[in-house]
N, C-alpha and C. Protein backbone atom coordinates (compact mmCIF):
# COMPACT_ATOMS: atom_id res chain seq x y z
N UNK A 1 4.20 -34.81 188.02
CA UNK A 1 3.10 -34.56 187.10
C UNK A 1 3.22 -33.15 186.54
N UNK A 2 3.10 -33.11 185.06
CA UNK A 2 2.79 -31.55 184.84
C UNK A 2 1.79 -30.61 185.42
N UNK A 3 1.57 -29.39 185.18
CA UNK A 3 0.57 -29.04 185.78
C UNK A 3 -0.62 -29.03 184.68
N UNK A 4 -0.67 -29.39 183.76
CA UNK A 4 -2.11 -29.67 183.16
C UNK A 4 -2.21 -31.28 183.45
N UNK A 5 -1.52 -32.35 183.79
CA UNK A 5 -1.90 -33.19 184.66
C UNK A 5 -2.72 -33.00 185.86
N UNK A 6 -1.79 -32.13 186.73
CA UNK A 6 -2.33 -31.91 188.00
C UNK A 6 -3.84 -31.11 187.76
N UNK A 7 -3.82 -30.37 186.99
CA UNK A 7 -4.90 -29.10 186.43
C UNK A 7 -6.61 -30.62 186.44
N UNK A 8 -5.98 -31.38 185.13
CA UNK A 8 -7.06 -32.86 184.57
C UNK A 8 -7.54 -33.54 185.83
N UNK A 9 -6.41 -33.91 186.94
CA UNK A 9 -6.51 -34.93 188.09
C UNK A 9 -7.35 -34.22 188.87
N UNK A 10 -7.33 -32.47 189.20
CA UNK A 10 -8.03 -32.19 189.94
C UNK A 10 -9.52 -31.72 189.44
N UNK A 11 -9.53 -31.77 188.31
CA UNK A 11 -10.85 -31.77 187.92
C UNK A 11 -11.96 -32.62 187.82
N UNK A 12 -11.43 -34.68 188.01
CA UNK A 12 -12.16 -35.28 188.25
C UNK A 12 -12.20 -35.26 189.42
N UNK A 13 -11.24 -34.99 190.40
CA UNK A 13 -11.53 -35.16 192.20
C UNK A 13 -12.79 -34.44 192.26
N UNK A 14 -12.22 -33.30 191.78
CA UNK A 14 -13.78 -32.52 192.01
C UNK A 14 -15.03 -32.59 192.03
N UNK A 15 -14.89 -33.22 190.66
CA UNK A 15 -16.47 -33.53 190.04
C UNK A 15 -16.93 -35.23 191.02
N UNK A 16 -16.22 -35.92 190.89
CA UNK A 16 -15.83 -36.92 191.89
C UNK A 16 -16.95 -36.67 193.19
N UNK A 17 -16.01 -35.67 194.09
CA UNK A 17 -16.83 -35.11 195.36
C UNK A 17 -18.37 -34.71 195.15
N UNK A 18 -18.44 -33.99 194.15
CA UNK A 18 -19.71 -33.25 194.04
C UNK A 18 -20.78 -34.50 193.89
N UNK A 19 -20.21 -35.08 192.90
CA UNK A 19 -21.42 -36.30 192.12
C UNK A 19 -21.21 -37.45 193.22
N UNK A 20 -20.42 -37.46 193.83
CA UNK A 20 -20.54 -38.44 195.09
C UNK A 20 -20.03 -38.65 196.13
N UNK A 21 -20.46 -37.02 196.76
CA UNK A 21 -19.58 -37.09 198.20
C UNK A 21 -19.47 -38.78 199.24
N UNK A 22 -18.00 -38.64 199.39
CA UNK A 22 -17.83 -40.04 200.21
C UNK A 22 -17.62 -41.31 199.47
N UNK A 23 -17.79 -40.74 198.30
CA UNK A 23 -17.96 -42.52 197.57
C UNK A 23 -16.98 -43.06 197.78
N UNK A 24 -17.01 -44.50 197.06
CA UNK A 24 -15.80 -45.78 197.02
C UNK A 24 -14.61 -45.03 196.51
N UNK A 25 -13.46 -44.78 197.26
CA UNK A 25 -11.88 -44.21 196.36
C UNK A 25 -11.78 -44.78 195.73
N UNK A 26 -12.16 -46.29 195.37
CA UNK A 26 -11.47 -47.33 194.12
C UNK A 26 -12.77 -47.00 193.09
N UNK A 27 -13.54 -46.51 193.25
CA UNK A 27 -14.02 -45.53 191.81
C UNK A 27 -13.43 -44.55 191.51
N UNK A 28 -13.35 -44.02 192.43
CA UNK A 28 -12.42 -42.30 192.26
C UNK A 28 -10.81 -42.76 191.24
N UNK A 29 -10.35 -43.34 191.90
CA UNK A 29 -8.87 -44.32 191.15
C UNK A 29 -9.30 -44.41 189.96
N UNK A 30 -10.42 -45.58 190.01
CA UNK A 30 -10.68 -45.95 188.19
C UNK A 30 -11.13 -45.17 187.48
N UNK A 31 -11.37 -44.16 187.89
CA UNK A 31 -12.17 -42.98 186.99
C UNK A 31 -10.93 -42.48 186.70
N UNK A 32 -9.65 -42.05 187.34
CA UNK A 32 -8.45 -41.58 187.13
C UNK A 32 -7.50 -42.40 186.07
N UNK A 33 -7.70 -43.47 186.54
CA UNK A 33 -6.86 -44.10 185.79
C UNK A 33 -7.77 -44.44 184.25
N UNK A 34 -8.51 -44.64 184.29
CA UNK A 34 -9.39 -44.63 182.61
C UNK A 34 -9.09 -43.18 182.37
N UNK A 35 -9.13 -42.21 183.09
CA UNK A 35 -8.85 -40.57 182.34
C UNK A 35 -7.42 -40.61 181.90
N UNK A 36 -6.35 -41.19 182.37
CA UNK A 36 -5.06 -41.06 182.43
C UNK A 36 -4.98 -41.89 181.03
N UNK A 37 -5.59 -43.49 180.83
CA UNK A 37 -5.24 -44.13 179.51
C UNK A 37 -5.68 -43.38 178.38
N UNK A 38 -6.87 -42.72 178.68
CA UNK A 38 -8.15 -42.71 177.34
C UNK A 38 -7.49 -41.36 176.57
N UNK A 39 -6.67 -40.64 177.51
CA UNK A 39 -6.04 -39.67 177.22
C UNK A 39 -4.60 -38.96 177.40
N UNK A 40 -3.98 -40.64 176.71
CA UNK A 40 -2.71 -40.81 176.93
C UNK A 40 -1.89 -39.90 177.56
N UNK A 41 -2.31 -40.41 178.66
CA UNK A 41 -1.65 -39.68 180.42
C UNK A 41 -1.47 -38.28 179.98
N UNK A 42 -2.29 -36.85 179.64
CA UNK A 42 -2.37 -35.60 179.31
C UNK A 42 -3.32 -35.66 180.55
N UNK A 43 -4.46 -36.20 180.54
CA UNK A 43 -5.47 -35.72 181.58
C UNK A 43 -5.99 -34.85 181.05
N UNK A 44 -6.08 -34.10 180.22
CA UNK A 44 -7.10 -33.29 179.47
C UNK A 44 -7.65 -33.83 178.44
N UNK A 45 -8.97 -33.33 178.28
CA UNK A 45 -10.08 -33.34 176.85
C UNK A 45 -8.77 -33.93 175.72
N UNK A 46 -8.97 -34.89 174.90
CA UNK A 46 -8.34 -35.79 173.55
C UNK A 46 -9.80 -35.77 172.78
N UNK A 47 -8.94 -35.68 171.49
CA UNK A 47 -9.70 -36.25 170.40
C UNK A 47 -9.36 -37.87 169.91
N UNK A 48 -9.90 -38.64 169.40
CA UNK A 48 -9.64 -39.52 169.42
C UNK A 48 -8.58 -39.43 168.36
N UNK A 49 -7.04 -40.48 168.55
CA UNK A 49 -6.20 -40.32 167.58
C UNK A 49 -4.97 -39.19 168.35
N UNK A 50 -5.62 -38.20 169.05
CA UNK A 50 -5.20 -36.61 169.45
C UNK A 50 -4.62 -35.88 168.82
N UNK A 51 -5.59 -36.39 167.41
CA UNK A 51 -5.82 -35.11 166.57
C UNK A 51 -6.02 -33.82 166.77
N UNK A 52 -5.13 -32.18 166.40
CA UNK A 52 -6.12 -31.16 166.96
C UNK A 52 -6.45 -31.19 166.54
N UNK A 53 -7.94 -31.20 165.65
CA UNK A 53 -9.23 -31.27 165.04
C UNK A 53 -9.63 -32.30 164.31
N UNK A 54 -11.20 -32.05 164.27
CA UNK A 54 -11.93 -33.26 164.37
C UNK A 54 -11.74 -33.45 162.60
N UNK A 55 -11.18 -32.75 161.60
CA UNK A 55 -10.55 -33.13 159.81
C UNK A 55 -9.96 -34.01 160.42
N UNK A 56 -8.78 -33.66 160.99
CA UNK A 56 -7.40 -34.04 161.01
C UNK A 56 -7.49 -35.80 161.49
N UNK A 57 -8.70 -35.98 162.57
CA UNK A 57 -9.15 -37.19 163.89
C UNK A 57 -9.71 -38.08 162.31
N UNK A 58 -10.64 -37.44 161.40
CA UNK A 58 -11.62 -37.97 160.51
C UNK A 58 -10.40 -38.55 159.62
N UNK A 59 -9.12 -37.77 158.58
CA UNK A 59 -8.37 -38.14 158.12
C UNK A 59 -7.69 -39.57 158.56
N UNK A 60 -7.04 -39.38 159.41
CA UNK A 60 -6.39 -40.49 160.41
C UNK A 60 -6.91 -41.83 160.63
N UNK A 61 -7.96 -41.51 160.50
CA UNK A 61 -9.10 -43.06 160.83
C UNK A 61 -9.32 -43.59 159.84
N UNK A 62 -9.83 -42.36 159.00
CA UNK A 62 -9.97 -43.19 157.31
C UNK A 62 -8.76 -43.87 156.87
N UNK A 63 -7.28 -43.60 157.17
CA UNK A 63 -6.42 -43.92 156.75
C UNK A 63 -6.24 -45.50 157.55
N UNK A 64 -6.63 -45.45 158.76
CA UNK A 64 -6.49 -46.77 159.69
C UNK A 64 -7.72 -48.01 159.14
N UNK A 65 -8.58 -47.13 158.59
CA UNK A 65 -9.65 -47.97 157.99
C UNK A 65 -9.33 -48.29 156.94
N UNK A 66 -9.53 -47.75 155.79
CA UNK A 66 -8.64 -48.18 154.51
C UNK A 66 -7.23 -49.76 154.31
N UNK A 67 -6.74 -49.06 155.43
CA UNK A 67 -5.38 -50.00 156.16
C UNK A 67 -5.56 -51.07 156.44
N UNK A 68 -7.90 -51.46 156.98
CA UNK A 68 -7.59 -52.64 157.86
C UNK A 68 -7.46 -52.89 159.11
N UNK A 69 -6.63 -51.43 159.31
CA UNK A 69 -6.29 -51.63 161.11
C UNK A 69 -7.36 -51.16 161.81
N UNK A 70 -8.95 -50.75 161.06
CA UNK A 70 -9.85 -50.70 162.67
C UNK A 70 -10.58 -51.79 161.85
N UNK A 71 -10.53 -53.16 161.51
CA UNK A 71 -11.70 -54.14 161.15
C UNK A 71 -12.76 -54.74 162.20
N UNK A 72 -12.79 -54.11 163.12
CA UNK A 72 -13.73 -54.12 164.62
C UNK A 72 -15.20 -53.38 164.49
N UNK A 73 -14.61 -52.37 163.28
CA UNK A 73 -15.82 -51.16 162.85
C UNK A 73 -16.61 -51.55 161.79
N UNK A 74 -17.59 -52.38 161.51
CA UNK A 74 -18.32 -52.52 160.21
C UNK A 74 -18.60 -51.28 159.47
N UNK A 75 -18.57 -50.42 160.08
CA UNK A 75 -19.13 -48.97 159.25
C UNK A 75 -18.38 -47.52 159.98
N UNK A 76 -17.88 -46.69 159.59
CA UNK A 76 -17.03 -45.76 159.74
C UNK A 76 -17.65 -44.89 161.01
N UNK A 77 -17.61 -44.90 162.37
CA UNK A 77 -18.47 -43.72 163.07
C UNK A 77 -18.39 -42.44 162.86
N UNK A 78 -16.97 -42.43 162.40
CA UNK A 78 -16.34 -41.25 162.73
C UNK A 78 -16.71 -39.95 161.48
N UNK A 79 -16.88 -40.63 160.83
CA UNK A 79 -17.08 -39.75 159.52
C UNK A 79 -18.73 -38.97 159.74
N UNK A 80 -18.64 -37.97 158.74
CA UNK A 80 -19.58 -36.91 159.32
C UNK A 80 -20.78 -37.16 158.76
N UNK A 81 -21.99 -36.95 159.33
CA UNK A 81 -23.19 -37.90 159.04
C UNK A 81 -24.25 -36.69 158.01
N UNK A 82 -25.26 -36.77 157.85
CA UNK A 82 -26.18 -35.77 157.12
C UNK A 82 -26.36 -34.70 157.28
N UNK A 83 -25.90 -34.31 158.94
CA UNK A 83 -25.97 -33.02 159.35
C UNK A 83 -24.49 -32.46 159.50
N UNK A 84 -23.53 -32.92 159.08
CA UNK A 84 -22.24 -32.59 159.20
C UNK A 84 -21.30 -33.02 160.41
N UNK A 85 -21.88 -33.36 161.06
CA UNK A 85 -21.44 -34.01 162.66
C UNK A 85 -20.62 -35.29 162.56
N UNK A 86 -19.61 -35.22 163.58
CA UNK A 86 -18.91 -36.29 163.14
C UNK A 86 -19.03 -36.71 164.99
N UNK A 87 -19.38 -37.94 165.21
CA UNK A 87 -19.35 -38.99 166.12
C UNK A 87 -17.75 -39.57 166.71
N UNK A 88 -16.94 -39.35 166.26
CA UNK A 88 -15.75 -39.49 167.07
C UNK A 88 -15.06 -39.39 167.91
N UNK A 89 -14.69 -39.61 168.48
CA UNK A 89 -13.72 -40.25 170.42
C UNK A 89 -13.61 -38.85 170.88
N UNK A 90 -13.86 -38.58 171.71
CA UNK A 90 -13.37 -36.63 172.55
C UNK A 90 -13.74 -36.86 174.09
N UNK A 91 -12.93 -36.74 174.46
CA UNK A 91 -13.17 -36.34 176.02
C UNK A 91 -11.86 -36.87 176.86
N UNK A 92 -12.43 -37.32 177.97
CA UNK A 92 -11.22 -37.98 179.15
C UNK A 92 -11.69 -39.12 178.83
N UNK A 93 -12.88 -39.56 178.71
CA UNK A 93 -12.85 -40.91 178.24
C UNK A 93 -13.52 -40.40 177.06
N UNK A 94 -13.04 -41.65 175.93
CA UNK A 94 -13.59 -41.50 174.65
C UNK A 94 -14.64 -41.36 173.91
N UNK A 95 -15.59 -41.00 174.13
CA UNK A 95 -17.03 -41.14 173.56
C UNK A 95 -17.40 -41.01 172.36
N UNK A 96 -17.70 -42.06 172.26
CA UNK A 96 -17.91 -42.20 170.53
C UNK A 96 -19.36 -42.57 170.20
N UNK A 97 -19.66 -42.53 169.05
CA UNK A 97 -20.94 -43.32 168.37
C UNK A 97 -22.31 -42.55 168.55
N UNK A 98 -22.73 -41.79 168.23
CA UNK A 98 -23.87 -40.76 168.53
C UNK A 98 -25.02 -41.82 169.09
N UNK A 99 -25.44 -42.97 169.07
CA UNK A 99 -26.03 -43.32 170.97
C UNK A 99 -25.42 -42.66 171.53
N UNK A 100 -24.47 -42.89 171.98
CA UNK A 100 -23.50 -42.06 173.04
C UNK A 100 -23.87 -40.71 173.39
N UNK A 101 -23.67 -40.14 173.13
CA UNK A 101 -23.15 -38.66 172.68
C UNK A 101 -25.18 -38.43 173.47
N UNK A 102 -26.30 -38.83 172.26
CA UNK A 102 -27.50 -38.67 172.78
C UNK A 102 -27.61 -39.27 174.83
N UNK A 103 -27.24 -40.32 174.99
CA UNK A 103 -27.40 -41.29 176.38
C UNK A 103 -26.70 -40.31 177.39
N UNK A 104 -25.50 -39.54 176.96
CA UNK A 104 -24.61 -38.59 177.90
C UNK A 104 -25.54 -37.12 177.94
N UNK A 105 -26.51 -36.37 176.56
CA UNK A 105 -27.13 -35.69 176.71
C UNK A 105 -27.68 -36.08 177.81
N UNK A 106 -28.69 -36.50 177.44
CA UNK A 106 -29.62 -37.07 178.97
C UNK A 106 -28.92 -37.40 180.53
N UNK A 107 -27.79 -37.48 180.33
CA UNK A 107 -27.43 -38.07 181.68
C UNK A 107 -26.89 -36.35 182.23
N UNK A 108 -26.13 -35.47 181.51
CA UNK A 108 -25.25 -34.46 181.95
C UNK A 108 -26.43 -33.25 181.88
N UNK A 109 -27.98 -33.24 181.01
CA UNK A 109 -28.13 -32.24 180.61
C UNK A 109 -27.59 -30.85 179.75
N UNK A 110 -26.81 -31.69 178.86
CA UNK A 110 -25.60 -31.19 178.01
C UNK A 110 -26.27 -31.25 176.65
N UNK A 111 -26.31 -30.51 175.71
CA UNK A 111 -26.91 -31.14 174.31
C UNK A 111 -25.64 -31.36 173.63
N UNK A 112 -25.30 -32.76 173.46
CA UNK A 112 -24.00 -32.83 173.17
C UNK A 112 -24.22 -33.45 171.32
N UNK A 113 -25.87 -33.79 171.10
CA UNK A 113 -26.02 -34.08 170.33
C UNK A 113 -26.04 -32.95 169.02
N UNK A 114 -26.45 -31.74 169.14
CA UNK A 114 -26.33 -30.72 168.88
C UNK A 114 -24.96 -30.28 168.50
N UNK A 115 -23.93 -30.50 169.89
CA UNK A 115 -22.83 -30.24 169.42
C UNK A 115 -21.89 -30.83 170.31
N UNK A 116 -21.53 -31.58 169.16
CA UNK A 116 -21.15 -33.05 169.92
C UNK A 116 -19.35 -32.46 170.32
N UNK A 117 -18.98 -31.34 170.08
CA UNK A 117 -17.63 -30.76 170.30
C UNK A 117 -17.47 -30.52 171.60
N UNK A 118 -18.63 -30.16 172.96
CA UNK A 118 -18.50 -29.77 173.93
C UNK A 118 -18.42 -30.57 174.64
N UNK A 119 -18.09 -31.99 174.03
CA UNK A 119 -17.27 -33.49 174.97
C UNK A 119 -15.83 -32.84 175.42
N UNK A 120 -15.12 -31.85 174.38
CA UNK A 120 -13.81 -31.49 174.44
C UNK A 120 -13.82 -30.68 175.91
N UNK A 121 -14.49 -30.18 176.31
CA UNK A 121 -14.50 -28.88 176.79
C UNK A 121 -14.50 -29.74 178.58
N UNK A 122 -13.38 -29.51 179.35
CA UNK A 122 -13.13 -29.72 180.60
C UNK A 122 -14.29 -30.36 181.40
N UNK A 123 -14.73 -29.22 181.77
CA UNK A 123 -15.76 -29.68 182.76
C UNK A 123 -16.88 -30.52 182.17
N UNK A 124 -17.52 -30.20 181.48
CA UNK A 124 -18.29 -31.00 180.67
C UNK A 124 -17.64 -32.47 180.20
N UNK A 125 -16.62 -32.65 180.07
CA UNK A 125 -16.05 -34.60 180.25
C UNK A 125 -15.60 -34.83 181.56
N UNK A 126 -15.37 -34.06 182.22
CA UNK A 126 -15.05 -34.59 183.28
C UNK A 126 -16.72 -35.16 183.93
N UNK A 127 -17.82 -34.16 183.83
CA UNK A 127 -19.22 -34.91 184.15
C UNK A 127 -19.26 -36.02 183.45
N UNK A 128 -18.81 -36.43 181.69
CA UNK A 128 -19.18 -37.34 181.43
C UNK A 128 -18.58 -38.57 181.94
N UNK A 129 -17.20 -38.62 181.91
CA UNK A 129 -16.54 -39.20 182.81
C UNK A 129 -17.25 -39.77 183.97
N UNK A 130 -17.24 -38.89 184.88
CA UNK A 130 -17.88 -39.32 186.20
C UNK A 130 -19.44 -40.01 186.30
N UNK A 131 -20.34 -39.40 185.57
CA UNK A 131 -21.61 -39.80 185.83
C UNK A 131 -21.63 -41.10 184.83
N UNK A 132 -20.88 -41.25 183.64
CA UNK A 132 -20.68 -42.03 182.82
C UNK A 132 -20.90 -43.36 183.50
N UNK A 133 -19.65 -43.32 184.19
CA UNK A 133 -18.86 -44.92 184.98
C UNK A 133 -19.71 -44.96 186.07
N UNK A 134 -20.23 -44.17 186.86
CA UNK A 134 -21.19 -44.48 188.16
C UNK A 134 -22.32 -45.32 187.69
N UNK A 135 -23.01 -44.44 186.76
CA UNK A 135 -24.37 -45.01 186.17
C UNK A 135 -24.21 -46.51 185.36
N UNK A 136 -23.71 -46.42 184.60
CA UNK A 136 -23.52 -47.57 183.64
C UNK A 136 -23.38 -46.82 182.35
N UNK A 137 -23.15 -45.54 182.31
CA UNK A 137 -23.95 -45.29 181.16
C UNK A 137 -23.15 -45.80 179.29
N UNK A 138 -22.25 -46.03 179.71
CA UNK A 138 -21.19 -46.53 178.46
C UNK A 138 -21.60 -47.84 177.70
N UNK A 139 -21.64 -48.87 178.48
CA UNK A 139 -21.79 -50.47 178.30
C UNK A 139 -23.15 -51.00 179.20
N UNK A 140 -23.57 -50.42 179.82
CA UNK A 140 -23.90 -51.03 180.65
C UNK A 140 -23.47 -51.55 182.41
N UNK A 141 -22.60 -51.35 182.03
CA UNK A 141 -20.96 -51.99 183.01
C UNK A 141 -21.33 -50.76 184.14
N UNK A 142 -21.17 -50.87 185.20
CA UNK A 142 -20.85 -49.55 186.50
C UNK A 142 -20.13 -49.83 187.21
N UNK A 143 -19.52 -49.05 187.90
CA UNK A 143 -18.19 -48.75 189.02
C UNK A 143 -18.58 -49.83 189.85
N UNK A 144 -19.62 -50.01 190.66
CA UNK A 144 -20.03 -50.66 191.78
C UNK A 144 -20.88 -52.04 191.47
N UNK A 145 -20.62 -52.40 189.93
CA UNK A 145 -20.53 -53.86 190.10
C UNK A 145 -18.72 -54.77 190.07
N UNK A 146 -17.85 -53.98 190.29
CA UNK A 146 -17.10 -54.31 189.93
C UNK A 146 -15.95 -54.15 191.66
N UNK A 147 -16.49 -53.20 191.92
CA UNK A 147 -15.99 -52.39 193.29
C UNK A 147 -17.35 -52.46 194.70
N UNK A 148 -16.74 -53.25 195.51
CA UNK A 148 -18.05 -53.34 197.11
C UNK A 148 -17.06 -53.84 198.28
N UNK A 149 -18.10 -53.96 199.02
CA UNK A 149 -17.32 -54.03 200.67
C UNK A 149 -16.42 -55.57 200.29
N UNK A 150 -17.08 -56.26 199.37
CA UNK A 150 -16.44 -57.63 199.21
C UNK A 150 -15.54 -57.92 197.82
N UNK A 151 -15.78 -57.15 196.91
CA UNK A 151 -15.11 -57.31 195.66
C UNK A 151 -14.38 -55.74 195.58
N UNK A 152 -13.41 -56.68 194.27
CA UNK A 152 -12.25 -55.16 194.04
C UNK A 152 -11.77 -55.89 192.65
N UNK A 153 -12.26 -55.64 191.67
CA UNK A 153 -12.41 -56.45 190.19
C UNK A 153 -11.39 -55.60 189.40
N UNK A 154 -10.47 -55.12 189.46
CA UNK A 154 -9.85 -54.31 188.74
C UNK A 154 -9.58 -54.26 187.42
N UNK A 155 -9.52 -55.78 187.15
CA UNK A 155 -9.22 -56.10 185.91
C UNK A 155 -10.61 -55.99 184.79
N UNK A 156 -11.69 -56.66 185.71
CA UNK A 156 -12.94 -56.42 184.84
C UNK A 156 -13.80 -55.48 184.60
N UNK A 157 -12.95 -54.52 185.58
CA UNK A 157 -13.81 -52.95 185.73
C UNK A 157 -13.45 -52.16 184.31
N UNK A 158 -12.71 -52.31 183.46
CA UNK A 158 -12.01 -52.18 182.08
C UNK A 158 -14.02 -52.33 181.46
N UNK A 159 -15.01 -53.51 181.74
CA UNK A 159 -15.84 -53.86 180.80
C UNK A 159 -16.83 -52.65 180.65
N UNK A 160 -16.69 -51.70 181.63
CA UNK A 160 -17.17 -50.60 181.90
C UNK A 160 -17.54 -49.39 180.68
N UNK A 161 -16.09 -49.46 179.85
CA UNK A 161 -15.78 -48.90 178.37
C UNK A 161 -15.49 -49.38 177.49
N UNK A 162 -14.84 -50.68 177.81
CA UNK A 162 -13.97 -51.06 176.34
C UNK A 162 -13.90 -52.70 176.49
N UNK A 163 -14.67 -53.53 176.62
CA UNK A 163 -14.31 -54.88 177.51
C UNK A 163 -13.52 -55.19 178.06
N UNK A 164 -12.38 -55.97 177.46
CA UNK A 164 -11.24 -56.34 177.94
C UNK A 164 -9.84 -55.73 177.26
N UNK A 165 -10.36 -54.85 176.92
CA UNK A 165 -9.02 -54.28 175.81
C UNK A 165 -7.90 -53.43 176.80
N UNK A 166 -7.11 -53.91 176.75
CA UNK A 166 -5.57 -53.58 178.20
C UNK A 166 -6.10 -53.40 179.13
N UNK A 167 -7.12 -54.54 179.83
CA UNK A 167 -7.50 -54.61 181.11
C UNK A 167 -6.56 -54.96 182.56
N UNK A 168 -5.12 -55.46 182.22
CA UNK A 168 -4.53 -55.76 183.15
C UNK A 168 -3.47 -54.29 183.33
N UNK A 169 -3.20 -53.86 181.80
CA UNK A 169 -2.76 -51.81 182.12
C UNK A 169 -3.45 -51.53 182.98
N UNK A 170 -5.07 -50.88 182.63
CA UNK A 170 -6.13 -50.19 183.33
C UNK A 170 -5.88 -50.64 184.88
N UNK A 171 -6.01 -51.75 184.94
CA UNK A 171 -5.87 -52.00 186.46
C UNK A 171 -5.00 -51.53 187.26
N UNK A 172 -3.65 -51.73 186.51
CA UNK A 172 -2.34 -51.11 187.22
C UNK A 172 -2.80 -50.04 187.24
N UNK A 173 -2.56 -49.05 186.46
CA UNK A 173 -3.42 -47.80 186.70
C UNK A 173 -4.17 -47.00 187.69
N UNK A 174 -5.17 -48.14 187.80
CA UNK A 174 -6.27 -48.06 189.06
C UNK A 174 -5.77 -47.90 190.22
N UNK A 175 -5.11 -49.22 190.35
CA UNK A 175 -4.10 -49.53 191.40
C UNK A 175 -3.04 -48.26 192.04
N UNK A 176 -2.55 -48.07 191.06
CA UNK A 176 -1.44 -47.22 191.50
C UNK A 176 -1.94 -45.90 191.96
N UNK A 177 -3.48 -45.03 191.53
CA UNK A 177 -3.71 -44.08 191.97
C UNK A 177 -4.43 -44.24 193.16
N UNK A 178 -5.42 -45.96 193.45
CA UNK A 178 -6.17 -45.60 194.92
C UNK A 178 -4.95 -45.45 195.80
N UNK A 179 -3.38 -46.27 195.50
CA UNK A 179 -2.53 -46.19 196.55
C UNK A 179 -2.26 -44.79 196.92
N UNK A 180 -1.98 -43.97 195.77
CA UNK A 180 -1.99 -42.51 195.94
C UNK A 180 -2.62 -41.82 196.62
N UNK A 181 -4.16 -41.95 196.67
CA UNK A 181 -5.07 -41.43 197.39
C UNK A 181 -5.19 -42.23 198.60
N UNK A 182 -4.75 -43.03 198.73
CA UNK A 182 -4.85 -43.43 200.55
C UNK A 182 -3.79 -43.21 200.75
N UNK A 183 -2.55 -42.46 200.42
CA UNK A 183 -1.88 -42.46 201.02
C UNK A 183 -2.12 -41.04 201.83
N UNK A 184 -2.51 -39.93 200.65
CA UNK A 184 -3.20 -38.73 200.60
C UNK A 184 -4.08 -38.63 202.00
N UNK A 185 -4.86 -39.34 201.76
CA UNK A 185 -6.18 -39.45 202.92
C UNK A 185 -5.43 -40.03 204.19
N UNK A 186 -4.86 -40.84 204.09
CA UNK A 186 -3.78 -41.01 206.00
C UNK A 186 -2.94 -39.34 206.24
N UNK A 187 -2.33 -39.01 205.16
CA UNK A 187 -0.97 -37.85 205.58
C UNK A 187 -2.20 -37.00 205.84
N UNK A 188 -3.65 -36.60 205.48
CA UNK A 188 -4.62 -35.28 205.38
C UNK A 188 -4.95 -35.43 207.13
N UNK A 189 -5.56 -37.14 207.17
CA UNK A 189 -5.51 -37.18 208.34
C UNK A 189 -4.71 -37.21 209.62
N UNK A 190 -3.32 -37.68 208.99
CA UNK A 190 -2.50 -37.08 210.37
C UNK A 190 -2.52 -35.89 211.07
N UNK A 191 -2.16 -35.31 209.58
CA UNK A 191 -2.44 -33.78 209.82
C UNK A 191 -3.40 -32.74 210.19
N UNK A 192 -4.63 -33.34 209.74
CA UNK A 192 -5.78 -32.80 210.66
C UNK A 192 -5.96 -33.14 211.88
């Protein structure tokens, strides 16, 4: 891993611990592995597109729209609204659509509506990230309907952000980092 990988990975562990000491590792995983897709494996703050700036993110889309290739979007989010603000994808996971942006205010105590740029900014997505997927706050969808003492849904834990869109990737994903971290957590414990 690079070290702004390693730098991204250890910033959700972190926030991880804080927002839920002890929790389920196969949240901790899926929170990793949705940070790893949403931000084509950098692990740091993306714009959507990974555009550096939010012209450049706005350009790009219009051009994909125009094209056809986002016909999923009845109406442009991304483009900048009355107050100049533009609603487009930024963080470890993508957050888009100013609901959003307002639902994550409230959840992080962040005014992100104000200024919806400080999705970019590390610590501040890594909270959204984390409190995001615990709560429901994206879809509706949460970590722990998907993850319990009896289920391990990997594939449908994807409905969390995005429904089913490369839900059998995401999983691998998932997969491959709880193995990581248990492997982590046996060698910590040998060793302790």
């Amino acid at each position: 891993m690079s070290a702004q990988q390693v730098q991204g990975t250890e910033l959700v562990l972190d926030e991880f611990e804080e927002r839920a000491p002890g929790g389920d590792v196969r949240h901790l995983a899926y929170m990793l592995a949705t940070a790893f897709h949403e931000t084509a494996a950098t692990m740091q703050p993306v714009r959507e597109t990974l555009a550096a700036s939010d012209e450049a993110a706005i350009r790009i889309l219009d051009r994909a729209y125009a094209a056809g290739r986002l016909g999923q979007f009845r109406t442009p989010y991304w483009r900048r609204d009355a107050d100049g603000k533009s609603w487009l994808g930024r963080g470890l996971v993508q957050l888009t659509h100013k609901r959003n942006y307002e639902a994550m205010s409230a959840v992080t105590g962040i005014d992100l509506v104000e200024r919806p740029e400080r999705a970019m900014e590390p610590q501040v997505s890594a909270i959204i990230l984390v409190e995001g997927m615990l709560r429901g706050s994206f879809t509706g969808r949460r970590l722990s309907q998907h993850f319990s003492p009896s289920r391990a849904d990997w594939e449908g834990a994807r409905a969390i952000i995005n429904g089913n869109d490369r839900a059998a990737l995401l999983a691998g994903y998932g997969r491959a980092f709880h193995t990581a971290l248990m492997a982590n957590r046996i060698e910590q414990h040998a060793v302790g």
